[in-house]
C-alpha atoms as a PDB file:
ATOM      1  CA  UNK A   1     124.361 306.980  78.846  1.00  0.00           C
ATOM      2  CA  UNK A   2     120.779 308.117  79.309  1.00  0.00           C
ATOM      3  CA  UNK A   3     118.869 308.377  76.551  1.00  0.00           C
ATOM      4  CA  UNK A   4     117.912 312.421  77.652  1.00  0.00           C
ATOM      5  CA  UNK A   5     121.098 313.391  76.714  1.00  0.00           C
ATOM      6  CA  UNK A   6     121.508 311.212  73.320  1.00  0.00           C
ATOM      7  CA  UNK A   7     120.872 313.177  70.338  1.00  0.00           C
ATOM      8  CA  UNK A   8     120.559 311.335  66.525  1.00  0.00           C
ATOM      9  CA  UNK A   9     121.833 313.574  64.006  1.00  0.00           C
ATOM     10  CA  UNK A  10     120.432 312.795  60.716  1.00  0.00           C
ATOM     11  CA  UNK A  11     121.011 313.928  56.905  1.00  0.00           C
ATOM     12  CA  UNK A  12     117.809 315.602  55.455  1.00  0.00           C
ATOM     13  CA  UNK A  13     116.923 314.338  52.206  1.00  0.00           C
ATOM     14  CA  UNK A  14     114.161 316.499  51.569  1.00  0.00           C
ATOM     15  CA  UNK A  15     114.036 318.190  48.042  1.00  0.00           C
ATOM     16  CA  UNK A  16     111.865 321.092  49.727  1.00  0.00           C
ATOM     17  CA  UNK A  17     113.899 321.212  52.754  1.00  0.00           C
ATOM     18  CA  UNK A  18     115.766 324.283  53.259  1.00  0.00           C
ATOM     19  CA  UNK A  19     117.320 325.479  56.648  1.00  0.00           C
ATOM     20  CA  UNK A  20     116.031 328.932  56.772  1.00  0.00           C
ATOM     21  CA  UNK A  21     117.120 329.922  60.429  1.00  0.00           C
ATOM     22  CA  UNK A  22     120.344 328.503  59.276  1.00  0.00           C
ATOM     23  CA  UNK A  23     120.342 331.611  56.905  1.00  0.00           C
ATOM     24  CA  UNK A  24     119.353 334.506  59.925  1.00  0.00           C
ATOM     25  CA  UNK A  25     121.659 333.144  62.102  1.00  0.00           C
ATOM     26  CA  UNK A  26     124.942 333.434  59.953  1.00  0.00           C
ATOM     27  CA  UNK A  27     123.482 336.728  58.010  1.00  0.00           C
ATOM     28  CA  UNK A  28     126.744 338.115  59.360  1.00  0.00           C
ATOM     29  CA  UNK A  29     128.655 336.093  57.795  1.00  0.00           C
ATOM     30  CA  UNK A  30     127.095 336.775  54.736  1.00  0.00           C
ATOM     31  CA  UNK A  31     127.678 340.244  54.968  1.00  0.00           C
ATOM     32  CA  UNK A  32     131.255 339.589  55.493  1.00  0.00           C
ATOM     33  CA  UNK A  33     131.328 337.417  52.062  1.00  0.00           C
ATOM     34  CA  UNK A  34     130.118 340.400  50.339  1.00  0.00           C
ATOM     35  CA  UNK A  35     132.715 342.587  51.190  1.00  0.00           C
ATOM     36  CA  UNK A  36     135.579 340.239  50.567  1.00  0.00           C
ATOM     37  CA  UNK A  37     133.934 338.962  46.930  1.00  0.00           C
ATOM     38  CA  UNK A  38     134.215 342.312  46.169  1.00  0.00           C
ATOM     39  CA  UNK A  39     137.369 343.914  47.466  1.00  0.00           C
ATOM     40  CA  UNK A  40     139.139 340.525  46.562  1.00  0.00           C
ATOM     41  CA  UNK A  41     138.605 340.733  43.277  1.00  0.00           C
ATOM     42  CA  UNK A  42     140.407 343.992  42.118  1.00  0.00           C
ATOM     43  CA  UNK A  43     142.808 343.971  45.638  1.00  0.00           C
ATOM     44  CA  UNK A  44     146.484 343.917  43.756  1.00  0.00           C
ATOM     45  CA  UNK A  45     145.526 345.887  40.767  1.00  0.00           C
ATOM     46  CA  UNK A  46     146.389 349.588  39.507  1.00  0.00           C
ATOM     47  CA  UNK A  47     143.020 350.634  38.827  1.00  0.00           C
ATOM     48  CA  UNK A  48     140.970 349.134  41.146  1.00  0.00           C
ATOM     49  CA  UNK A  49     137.416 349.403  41.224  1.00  0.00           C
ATOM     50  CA  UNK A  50     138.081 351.783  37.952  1.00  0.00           C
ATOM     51  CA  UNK A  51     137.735 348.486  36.233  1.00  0.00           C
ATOM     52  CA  UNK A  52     134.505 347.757  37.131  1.00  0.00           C
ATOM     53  CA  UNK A  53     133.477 351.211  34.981  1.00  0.00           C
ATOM     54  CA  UNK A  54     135.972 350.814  32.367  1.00  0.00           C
ATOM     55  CA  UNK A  55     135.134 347.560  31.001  1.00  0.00           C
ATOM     56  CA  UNK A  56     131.592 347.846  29.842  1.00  0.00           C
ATOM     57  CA  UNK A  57     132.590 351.993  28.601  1.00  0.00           C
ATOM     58  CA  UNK A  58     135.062 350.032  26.057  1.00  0.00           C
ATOM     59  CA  UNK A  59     133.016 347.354  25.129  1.00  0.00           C
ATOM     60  CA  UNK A  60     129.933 350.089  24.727  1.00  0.00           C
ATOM     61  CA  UNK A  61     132.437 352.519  22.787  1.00  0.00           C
ATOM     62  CA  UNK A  62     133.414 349.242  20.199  1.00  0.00           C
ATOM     63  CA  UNK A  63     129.857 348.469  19.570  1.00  0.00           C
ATOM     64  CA  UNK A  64     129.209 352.038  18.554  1.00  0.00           C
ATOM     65  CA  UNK A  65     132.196 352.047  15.938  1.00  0.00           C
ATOM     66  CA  UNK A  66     131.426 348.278  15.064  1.00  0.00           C
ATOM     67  CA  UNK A  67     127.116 348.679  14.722  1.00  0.00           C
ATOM     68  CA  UNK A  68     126.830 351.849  14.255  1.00  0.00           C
ATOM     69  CA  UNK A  69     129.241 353.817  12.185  1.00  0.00           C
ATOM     70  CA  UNK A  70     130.436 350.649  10.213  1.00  0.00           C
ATOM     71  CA  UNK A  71     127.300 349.096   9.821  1.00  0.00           C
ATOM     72  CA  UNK A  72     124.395 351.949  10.052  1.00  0.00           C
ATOM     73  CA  UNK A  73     122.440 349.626  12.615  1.00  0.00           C
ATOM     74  CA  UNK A  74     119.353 351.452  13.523  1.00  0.00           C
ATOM     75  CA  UNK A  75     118.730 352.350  17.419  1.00  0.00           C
ATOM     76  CA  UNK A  76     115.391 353.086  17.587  1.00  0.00           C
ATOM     77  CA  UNK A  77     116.204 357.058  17.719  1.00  0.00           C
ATOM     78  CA  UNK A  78     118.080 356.378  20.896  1.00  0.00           C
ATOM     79  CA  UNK A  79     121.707 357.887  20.891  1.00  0.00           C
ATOM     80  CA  UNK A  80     123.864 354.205  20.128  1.00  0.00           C
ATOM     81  CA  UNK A  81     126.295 354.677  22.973  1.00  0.00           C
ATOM     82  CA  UNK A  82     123.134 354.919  25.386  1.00  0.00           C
ATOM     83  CA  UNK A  83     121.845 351.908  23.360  1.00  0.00           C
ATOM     84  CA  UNK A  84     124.686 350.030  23.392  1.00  0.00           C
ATOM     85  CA  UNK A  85     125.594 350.803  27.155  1.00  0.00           C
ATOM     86  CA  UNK A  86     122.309 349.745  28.397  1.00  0.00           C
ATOM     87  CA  UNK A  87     122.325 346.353  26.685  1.00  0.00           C
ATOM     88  CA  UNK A  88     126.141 345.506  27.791  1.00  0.00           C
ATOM     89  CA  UNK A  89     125.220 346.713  31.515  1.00  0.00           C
ATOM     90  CA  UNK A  90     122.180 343.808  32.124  1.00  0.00           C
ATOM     91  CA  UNK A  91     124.085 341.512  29.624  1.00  0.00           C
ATOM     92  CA  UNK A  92     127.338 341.702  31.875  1.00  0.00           C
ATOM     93  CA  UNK A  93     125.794 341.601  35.336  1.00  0.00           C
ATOM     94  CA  UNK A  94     124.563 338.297  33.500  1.00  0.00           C
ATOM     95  CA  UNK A  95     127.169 336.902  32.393  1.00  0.00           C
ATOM     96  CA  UNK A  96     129.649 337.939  35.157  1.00  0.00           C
ATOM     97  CA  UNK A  97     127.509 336.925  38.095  1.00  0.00           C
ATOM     98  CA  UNK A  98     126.111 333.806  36.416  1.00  0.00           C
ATOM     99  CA  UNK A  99     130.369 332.717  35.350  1.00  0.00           C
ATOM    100  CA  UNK A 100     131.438 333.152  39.217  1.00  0.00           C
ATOM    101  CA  UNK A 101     128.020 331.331  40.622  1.00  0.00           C
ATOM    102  CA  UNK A 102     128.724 328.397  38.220  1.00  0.00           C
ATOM    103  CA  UNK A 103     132.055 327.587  40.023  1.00  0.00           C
ATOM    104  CA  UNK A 104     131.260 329.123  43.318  1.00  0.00           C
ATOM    105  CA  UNK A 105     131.680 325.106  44.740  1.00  0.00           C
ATOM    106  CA  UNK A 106     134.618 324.419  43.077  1.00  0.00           C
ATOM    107  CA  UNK A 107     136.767 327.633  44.132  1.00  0.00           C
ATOM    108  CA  UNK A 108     135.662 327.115  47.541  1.00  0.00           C
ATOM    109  CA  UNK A 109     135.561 323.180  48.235  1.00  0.00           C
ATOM    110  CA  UNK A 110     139.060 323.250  50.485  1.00  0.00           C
ATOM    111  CA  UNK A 111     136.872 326.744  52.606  1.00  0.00           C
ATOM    112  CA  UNK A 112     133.868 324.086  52.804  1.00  0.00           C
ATOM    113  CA  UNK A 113     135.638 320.906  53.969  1.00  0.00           C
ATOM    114  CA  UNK A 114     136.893 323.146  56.888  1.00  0.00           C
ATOM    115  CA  UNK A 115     133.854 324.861  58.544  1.00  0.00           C
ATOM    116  CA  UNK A 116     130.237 324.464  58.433  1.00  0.00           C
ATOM    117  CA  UNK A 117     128.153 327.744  56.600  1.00  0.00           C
ATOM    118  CA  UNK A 118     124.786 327.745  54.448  1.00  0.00           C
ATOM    119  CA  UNK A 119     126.706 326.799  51.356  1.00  0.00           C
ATOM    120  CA  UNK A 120     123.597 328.824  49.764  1.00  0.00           C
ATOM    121  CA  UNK A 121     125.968 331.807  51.536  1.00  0.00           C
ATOM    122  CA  UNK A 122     128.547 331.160  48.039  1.00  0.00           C
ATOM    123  CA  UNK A 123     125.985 332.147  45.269  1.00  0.00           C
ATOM    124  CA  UNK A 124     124.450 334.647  47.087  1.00  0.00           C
ATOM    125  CA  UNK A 125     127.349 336.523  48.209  1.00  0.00           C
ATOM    126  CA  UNK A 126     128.350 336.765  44.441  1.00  0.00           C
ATOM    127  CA  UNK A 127     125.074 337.640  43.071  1.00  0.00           C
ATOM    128  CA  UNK A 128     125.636 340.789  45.943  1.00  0.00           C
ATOM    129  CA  UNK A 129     129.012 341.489  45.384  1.00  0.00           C
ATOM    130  CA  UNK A 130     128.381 341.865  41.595  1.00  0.00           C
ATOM    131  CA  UNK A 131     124.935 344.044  42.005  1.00  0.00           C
ATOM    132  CA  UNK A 132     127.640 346.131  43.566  1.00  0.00           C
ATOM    133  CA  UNK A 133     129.413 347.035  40.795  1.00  0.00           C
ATOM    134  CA  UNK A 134     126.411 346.919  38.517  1.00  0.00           C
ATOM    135  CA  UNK A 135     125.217 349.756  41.139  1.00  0.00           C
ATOM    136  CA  UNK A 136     128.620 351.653  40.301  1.00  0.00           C
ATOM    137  CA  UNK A 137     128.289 351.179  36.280  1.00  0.00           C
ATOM    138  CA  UNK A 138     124.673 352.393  36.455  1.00  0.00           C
ATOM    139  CA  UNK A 139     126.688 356.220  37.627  1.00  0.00           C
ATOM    140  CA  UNK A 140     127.978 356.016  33.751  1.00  0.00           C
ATOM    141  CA  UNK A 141     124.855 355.915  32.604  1.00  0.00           C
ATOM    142  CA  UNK A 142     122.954 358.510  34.603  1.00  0.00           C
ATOM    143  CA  UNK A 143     125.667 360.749  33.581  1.00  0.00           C
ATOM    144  CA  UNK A 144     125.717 359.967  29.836  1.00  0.00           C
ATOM    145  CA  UNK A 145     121.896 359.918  29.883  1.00  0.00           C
ATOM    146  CA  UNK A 146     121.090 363.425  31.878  1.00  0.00           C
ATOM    147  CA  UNK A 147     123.874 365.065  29.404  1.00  0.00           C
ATOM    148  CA  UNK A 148     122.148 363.500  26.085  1.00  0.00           C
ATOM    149  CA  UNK A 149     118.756 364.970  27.838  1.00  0.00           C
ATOM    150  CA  UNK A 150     119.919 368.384  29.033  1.00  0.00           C
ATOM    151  CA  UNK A 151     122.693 369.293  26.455  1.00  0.00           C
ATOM    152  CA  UNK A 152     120.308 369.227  23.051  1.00  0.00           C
ATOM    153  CA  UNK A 153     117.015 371.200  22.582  1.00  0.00           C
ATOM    154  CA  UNK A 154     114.964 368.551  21.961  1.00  0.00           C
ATOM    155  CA  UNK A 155     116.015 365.383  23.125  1.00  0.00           C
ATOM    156  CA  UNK A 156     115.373 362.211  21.063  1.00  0.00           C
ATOM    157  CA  UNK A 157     114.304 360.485  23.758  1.00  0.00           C
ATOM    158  CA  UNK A 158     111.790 361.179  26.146  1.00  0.00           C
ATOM    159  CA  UNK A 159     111.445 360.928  30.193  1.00  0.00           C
ATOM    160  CA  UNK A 160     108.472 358.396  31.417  1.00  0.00           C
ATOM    161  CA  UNK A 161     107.370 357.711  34.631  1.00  0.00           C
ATOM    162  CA  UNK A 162     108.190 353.868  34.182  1.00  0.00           C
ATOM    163  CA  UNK A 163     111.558 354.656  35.348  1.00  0.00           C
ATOM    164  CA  UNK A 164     110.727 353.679  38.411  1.00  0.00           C
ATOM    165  CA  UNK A 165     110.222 350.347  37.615  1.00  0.00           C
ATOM    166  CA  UNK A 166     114.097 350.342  36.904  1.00  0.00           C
ATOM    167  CA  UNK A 167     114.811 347.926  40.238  1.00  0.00           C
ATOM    168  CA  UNK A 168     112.062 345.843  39.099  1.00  0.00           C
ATOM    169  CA  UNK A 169     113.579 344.240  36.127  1.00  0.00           C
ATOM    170  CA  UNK A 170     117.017 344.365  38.409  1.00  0.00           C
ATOM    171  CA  UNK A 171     115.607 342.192  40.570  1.00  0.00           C
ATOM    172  CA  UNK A 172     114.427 339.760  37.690  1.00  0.00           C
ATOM    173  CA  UNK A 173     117.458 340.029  36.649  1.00  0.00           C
ATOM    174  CA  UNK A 174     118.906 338.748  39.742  1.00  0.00           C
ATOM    175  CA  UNK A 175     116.571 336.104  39.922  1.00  0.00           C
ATOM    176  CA  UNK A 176     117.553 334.599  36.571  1.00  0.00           C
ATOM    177  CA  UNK A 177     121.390 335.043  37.108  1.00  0.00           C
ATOM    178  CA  UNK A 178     120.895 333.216  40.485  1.00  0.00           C
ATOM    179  CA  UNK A 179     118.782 330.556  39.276  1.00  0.00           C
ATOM    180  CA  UNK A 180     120.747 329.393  35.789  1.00  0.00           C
ATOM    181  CA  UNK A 181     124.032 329.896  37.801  1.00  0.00           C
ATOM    182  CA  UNK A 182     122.915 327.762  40.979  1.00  0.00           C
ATOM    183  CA  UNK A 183     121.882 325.027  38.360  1.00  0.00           C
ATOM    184  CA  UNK A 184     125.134 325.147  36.389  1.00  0.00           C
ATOM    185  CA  UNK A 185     126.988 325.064  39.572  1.00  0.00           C
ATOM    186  CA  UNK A 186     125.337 321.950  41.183  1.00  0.00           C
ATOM    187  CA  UNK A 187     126.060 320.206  37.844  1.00  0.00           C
ATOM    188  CA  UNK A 188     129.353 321.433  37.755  1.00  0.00           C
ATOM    189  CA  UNK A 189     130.206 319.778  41.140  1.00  0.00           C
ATOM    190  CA  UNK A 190     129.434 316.551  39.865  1.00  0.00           C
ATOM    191  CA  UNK A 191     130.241 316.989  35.839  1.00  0.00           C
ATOM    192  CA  UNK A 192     132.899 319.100  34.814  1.00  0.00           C
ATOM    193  CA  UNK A 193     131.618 319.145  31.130  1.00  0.00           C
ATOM    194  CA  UNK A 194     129.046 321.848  32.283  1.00  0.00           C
ATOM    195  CA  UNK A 195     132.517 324.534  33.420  1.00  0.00           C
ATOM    196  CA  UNK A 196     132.796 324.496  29.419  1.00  0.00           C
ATOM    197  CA  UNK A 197     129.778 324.663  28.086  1.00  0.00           C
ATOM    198  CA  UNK A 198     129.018 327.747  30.210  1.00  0.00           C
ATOM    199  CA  UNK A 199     131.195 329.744  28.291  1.00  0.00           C
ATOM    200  CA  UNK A 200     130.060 328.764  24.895  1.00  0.00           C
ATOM    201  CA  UNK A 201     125.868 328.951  26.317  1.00  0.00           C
ATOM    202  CA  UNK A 202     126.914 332.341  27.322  1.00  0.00           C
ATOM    203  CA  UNK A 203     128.203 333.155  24.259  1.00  0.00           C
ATOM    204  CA  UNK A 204     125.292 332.024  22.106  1.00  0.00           C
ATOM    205  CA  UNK A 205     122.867 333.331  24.800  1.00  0.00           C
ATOM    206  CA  UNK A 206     124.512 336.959  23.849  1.00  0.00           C
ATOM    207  CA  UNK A 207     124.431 337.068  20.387  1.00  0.00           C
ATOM    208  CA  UNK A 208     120.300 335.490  20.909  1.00  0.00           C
ATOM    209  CA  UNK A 209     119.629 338.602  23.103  1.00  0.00           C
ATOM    210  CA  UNK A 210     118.938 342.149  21.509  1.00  0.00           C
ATOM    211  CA  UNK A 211     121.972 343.886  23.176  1.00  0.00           C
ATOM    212  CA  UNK A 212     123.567 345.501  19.884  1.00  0.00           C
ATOM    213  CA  UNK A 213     120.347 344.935  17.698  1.00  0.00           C
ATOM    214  CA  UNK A 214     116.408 346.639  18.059  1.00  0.00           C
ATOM    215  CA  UNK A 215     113.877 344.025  18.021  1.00  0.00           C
ATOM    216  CA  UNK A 216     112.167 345.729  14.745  1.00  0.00           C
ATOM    217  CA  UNK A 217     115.356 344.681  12.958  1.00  0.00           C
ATOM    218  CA  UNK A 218     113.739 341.193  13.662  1.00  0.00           C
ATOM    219  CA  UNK A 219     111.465 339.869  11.250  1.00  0.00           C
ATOM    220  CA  UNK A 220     107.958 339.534  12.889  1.00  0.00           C
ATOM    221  CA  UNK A 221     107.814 335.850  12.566  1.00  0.00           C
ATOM    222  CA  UNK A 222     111.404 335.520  14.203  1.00  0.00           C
ATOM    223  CA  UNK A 223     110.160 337.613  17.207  1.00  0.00           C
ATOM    224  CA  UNK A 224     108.961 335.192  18.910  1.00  0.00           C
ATOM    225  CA  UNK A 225     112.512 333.449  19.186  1.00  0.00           C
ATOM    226  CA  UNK A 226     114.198 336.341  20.557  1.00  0.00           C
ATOM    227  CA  UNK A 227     111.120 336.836  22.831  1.00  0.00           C
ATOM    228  CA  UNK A 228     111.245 333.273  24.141  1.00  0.00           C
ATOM    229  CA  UNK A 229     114.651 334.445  25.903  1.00  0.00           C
ATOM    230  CA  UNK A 230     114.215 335.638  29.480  1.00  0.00           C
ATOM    231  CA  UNK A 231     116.698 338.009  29.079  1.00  0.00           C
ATOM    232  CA  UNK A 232     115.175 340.166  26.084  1.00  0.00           C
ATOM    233  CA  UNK A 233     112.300 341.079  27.843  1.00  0.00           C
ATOM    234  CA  UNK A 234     114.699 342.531  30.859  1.00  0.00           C
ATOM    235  CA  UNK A 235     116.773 344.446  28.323  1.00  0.00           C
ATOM    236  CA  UNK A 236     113.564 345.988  26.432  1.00  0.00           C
ATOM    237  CA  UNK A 237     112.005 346.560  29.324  1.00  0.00           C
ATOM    238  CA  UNK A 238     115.030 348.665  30.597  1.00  0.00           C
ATOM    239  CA  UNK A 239     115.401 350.553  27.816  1.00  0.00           C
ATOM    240  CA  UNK A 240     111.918 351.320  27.586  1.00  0.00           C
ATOM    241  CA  UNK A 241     112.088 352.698  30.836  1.00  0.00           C
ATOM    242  CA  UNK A 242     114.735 354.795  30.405  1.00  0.00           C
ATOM    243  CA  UNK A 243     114.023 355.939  26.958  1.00  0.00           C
ATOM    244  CA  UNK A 244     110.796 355.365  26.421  1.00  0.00           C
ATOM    245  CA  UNK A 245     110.836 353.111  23.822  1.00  0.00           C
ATOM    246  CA  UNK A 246     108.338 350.436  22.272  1.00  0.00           C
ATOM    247  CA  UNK A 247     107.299 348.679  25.325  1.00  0.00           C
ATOM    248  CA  UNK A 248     106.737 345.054  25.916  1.00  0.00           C
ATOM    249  CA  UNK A 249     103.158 343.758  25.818  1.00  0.00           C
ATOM    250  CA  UNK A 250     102.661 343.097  29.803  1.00  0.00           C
ATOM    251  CA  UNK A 251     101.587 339.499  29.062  1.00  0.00           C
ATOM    252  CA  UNK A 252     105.560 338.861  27.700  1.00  0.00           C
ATOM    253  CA  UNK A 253     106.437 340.507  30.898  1.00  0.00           C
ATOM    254  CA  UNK A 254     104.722 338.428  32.889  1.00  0.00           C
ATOM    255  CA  UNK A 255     105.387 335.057  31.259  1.00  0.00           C
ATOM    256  CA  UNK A 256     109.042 336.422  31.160  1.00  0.00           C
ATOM    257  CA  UNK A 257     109.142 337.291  35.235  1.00  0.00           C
ATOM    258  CA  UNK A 258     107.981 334.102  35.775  1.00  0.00           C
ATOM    259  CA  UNK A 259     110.083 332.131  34.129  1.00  0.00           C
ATOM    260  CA  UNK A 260     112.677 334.072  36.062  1.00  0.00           C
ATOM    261  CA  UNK A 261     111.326 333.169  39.454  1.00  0.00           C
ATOM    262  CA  UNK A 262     110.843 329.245  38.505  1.00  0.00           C
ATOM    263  CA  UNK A 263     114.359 329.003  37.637  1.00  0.00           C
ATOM    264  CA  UNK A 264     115.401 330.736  40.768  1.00  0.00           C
ATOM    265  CA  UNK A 265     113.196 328.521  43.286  1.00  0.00           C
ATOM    266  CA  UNK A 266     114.512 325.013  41.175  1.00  0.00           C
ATOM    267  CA  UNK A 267     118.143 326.918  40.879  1.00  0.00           C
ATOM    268  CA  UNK A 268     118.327 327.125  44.187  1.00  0.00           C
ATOM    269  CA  UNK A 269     116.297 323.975  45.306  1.00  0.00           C
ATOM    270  CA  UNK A 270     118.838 322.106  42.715  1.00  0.00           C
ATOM    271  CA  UNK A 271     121.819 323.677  44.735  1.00  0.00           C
ATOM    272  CA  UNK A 272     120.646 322.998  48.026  1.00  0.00           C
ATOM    273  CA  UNK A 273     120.427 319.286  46.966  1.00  0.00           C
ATOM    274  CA  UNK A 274     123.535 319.003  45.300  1.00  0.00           C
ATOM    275  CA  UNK A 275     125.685 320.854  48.131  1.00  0.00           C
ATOM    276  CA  UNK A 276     124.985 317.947  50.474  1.00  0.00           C
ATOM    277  CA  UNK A 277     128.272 315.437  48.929  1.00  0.00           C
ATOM    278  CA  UNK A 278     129.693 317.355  46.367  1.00  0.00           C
ATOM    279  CA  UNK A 279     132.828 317.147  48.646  1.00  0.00           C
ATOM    280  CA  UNK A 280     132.628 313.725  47.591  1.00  0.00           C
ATOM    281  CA  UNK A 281     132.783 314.612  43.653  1.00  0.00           C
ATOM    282  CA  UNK A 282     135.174 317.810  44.131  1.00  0.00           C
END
């Protein structure tokens, strides 16, 4: 055979190598991962999508009886079930999105022995599916937060213009979910140790973020621990948008986004590595 029409097909074993028309030229597929992440997960069940709203109302609805009326924990003059649903909303998104990313090789290693895709497609596709309902939460607490700011006099909390910097810390929240969960995963694929440790990081990780606590319940020389977790500075930041609340100092912002987006470029980077035989460890 001539050699004009022999082509060598070779494995890239690049760390920085990432196939980025790969990514534009299945986008439709990626689109229809989206959709079935989502409908797939409450397809079969009574409520539906009502779940996606109930969930975080109970859990927000506990912490008020549990922190609040039983314990008298202070909420910096913000009404608790505001306080408390805030927190839970970035702290689930978390937690859910990072859970389903962690395993997103595992639950589909028979879909990738089948057909090729950007196996990048798995994480993504539940970090979408999940802003989704995150998107459909965030309705519960508009409404609870214009009728706590129209239905009293004087409102304890005031209105600021950094509300529109709301997406902002979405989107670093995003970037951390994707990043810790695209690690996790890749070691997953390889050692299943790291399936069970997720759930007991996650749970430590909660009770080391300020999601039923104010930081000035913190002693000052503690701060710094609570500050040192990515996560904090998302939540305070939120709820200083929306409340208007102490604010961050920028420079924790900063040091915070950034940690954010280094996890997110190695998250990913780790993934795209480990995706290339973990069909031989699955």
């Amino acid at each position: 055979m001539s050699e004009t029409f022999t082509k060598v097909i070779k494995a890239d074993k690049g760390w920085l190598s990432f196939d980025l028309k790969a990514l534009i030229h299945y986008r439709d597929l990626l689109f229809l991962m989206v959709r079935r992440e989502f409908v797939a997960k409450y397809k079969q069940t009574l409520l539906g999508p009502v779940w996606v709203v109930l969930q975080p109302s109970l859990m927000a609805l506990t912490f008020v009886f549990l922190f609040s009326k039983t314990m008298k924990v202070p909420t910096d003059g913000v009404p608790p079930v505001l306080f408390y649903f805030s927190g839970i909303l970035i702290w689930n998104f978390l937690s859910s999105a990072l859970g389903a990313i962690s395993v997103s090789m595992l639950h589909h290693a028979e879909l990738c022995k089948k057909v090729y895709f950007p196996r990048i497609f798995l994480p993504i596709s539940l970090l979408c599916s999940h802003f989704f309902s995150l998107l459909i939460q965030s309705t519960v607490l508009l409404a609870l937060y214009l009728f706590f700011y129209f239905s009293v006099e004087r409102p304890v909390f005031k209105m600021t213009g950094e509300i529109v910097l709301i997406p902002l810390w979405l989107f670093q929240l995003g970037l951390l979910s994707l990043g810790v969960g695209t690690w996790v995963a890749g070691l997953t694929s390889k050692y299943r140790d790291f399936h069970h440790l997720t759930a007991l990081g996650l749970t430590v990780w909660m009770y080391a973020s300020p999601i039923s606590y104010s930081l000035s319940l913190v002693p000052s020389d503690w701060q710094w621990v609570v500050m040192a977790n990515p996560v904090s500075s998302i939540i305070l930041s939120f709820r200083s948008s929306l409340f208007g609340t102490t604010r961050v100092p920028f420079e924790m912002q900063m040091v915070s986004f950034l940690v954010c987006v280094l996890v997110c470029f190695s998250g990913v980077l780790f993934f795209n590595r480990a995706q290339r035989n973990f069909i031989d460890t699955v």
